[in-house]
N, C-alpha and C. Protein backbone atom coordinates (compact mmCIF):
# COMPACT_ATOMS: atom_id res chain seq x y z
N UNK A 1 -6.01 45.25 121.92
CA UNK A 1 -5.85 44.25 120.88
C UNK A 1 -5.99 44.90 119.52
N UNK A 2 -5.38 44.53 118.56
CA UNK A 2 -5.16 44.80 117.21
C UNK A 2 -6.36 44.88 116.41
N UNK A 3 -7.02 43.84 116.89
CA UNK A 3 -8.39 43.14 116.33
C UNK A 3 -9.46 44.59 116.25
N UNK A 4 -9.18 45.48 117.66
CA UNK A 4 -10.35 46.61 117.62
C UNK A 4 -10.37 47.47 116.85
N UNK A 5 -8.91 47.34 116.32
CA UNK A 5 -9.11 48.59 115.45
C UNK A 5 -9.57 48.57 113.91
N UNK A 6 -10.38 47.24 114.05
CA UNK A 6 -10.78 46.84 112.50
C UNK A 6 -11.80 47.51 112.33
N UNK A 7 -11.84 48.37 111.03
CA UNK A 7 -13.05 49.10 110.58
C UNK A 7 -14.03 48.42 110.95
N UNK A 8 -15.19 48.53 111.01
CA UNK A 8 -17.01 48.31 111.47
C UNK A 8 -17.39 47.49 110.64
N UNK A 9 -16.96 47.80 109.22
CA UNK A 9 -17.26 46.43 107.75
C UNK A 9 -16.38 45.39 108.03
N UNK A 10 -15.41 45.23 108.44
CA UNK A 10 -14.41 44.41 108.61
C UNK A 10 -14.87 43.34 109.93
N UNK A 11 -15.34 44.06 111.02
CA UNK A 11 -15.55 43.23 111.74
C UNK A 11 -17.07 42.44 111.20
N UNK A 12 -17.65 43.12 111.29
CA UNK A 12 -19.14 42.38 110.39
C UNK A 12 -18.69 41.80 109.36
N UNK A 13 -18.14 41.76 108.32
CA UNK A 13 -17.61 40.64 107.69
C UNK A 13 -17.03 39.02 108.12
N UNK A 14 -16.38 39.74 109.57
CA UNK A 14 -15.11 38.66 109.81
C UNK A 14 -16.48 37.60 111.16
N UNK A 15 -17.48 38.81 111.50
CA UNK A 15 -18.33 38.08 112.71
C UNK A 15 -19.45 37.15 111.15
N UNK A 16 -20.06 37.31 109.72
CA UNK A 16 -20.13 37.11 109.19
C UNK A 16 -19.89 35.70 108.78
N UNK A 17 -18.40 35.79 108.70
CA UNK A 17 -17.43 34.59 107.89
C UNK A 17 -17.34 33.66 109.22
N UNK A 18 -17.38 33.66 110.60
CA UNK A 18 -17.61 32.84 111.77
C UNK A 18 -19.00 32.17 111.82
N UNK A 19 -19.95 32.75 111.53
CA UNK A 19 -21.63 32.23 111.79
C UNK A 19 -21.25 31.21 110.66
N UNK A 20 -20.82 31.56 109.18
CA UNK A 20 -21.17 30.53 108.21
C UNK A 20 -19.96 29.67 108.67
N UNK A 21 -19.31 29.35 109.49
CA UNK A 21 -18.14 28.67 109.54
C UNK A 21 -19.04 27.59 110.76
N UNK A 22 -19.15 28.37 111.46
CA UNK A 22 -20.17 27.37 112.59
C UNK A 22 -21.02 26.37 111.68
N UNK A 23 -21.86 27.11 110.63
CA UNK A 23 -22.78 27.00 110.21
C UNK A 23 -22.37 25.29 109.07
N UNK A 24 -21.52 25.73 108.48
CA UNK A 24 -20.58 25.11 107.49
C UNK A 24 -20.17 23.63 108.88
N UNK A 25 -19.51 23.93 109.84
CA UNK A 25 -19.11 22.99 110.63
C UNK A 25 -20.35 21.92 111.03
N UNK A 26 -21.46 22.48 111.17
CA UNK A 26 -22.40 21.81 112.11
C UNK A 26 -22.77 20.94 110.81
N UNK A 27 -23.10 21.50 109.62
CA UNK A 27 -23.75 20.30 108.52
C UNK A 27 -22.23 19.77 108.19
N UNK A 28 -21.17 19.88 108.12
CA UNK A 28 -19.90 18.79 108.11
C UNK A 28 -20.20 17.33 109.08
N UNK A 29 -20.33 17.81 110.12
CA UNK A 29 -20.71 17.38 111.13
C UNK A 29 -22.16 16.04 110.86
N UNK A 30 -22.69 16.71 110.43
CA UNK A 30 -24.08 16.02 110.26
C UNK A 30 -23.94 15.28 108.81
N UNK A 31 -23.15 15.55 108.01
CA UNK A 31 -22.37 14.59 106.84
C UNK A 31 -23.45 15.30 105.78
N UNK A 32 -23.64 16.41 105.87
CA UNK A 32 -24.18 16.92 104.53
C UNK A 32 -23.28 17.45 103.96
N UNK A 33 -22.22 17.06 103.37
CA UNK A 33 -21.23 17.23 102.87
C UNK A 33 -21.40 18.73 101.41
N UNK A 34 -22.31 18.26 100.71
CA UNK A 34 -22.10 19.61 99.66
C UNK A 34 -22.87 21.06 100.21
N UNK A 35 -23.55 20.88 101.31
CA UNK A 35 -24.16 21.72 102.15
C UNK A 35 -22.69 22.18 102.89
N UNK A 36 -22.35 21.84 103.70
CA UNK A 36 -21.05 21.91 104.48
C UNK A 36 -19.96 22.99 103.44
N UNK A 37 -19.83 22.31 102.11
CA UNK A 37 -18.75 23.02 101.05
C UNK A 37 -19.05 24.22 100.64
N UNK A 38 -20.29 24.49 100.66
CA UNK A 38 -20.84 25.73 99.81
C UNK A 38 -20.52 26.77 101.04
N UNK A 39 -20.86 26.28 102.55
CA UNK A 39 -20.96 27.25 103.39
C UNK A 39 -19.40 27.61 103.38
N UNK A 40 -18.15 26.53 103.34
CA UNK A 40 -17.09 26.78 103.39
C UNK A 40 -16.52 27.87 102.48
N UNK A 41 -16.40 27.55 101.10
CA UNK A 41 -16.69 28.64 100.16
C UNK A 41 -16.99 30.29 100.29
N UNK A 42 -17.69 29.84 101.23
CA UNK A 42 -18.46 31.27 101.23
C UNK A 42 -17.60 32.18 102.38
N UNK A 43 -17.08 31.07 103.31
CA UNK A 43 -16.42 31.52 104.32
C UNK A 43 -14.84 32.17 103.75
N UNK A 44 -14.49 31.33 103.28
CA UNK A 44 -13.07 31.75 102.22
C UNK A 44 -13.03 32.77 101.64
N UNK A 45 -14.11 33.24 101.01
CA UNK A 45 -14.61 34.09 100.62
C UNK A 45 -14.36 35.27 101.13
N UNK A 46 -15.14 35.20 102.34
CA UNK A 46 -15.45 36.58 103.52
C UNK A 46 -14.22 36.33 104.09
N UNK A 47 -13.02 35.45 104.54
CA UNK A 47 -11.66 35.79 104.83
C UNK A 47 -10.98 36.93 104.05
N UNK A 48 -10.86 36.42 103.14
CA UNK A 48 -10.26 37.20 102.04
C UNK A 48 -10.62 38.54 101.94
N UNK A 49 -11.91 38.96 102.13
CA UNK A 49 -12.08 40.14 102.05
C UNK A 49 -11.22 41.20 103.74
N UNK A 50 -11.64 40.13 104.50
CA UNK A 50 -11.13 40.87 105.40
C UNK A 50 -9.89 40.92 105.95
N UNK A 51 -8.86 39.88 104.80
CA UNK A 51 -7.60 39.76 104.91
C UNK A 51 -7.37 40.82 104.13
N UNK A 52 -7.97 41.27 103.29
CA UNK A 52 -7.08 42.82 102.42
C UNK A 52 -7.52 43.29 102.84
N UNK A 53 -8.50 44.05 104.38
CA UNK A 53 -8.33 45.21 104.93
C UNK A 53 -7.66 45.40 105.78
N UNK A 54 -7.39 43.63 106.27
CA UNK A 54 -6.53 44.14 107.46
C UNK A 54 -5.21 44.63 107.28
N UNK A 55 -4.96 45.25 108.90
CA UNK A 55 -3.55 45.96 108.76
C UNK A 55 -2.73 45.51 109.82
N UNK A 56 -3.23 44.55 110.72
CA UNK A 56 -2.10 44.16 111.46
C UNK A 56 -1.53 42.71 110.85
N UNK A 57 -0.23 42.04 111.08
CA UNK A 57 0.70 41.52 110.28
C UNK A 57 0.31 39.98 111.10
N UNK A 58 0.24 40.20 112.48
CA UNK A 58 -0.27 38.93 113.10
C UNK A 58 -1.59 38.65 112.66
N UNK A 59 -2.47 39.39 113.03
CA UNK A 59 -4.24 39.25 112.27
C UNK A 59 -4.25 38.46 111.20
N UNK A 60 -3.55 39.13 110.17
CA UNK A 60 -3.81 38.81 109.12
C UNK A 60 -3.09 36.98 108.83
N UNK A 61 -1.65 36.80 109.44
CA UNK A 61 -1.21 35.77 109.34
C UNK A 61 -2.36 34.69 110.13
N UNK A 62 -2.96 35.00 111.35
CA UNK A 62 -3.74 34.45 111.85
C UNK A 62 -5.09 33.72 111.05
N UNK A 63 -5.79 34.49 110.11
CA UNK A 63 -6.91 35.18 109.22
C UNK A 63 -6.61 33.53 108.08
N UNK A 64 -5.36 34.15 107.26
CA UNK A 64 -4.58 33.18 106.79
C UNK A 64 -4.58 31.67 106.57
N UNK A 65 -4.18 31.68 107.92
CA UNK A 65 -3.96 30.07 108.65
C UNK A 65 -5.69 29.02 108.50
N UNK A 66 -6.48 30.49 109.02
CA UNK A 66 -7.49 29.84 109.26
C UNK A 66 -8.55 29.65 107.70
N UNK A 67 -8.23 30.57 107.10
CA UNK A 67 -8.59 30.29 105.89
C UNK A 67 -8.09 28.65 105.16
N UNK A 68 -6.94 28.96 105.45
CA UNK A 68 -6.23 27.65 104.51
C UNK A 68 -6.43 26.28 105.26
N UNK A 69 -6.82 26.39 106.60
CA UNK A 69 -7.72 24.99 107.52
C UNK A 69 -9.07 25.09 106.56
N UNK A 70 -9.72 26.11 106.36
CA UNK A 70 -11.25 25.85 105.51
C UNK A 70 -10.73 25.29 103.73
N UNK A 71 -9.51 25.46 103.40
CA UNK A 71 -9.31 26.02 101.68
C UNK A 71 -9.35 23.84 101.68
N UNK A 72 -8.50 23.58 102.63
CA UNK A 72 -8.11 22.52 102.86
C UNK A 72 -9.37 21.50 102.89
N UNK A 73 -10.11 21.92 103.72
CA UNK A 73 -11.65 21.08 103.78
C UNK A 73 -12.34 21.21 102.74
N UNK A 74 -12.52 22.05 102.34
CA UNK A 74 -12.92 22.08 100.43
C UNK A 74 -12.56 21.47 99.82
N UNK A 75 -11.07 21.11 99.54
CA UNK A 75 -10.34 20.49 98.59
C UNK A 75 -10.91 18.55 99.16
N UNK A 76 -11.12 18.10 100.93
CA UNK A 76 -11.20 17.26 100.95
C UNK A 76 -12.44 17.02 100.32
N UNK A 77 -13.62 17.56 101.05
CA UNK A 77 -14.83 17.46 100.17
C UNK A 77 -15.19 17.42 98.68
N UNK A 78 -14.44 18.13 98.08
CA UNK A 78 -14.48 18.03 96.70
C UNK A 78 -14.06 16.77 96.01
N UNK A 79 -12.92 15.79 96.90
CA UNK A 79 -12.64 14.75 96.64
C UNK A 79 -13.94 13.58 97.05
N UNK A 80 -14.35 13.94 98.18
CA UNK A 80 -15.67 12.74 98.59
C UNK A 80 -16.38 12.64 97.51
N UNK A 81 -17.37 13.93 97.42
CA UNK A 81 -18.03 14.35 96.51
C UNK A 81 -18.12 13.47 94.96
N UNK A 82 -16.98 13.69 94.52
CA UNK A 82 -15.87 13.53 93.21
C UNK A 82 -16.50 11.65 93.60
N UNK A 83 -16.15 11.23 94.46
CA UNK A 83 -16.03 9.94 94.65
C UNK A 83 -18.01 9.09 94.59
N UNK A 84 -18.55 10.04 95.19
CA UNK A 84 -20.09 9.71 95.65
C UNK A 84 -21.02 9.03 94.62
């Protein structure tokens, strides 16, 4: 798989940007909504970094996708929020 050949920072980044994504999901979940955003944020964040190291073309489109499912939940939250 493509995935192994990610530098050692890259994967610790990307295992990183998964814990706060769990992490981010579970208080979504539990409706702590600006708790939930910050973790998201942070996750977007750590995509990005490990979308400019990567080097495979699927990964990265993959990486991508999943970023812009989190970029997306931000933008909803920011609207609740906005509303509260």
């Amino acid at each position: 798989m493509a995935s192994d050949m990610m530098p050692l920072s890259s994967k610790a980044t990307l295992s990183a940007a998964l814990a706060k994504a769990r992490t981010a999901v579970q208080l979504d979940q539990a409706e702590y909504h600006d708790g939930a955003k910050r973790y998201y944020v942070e996750v977007v964040e750590l995509l990005g970094r490990v979308i400019v190291r990567a080097s495979n073309d699927n990964d990265i489109k993959k990486l991508k996708e999943i970023r812009r499912t989190y970029t997306n939940r931000i933008e909803q939250l920011d609207e609740m929020l906005a509303d509260a």
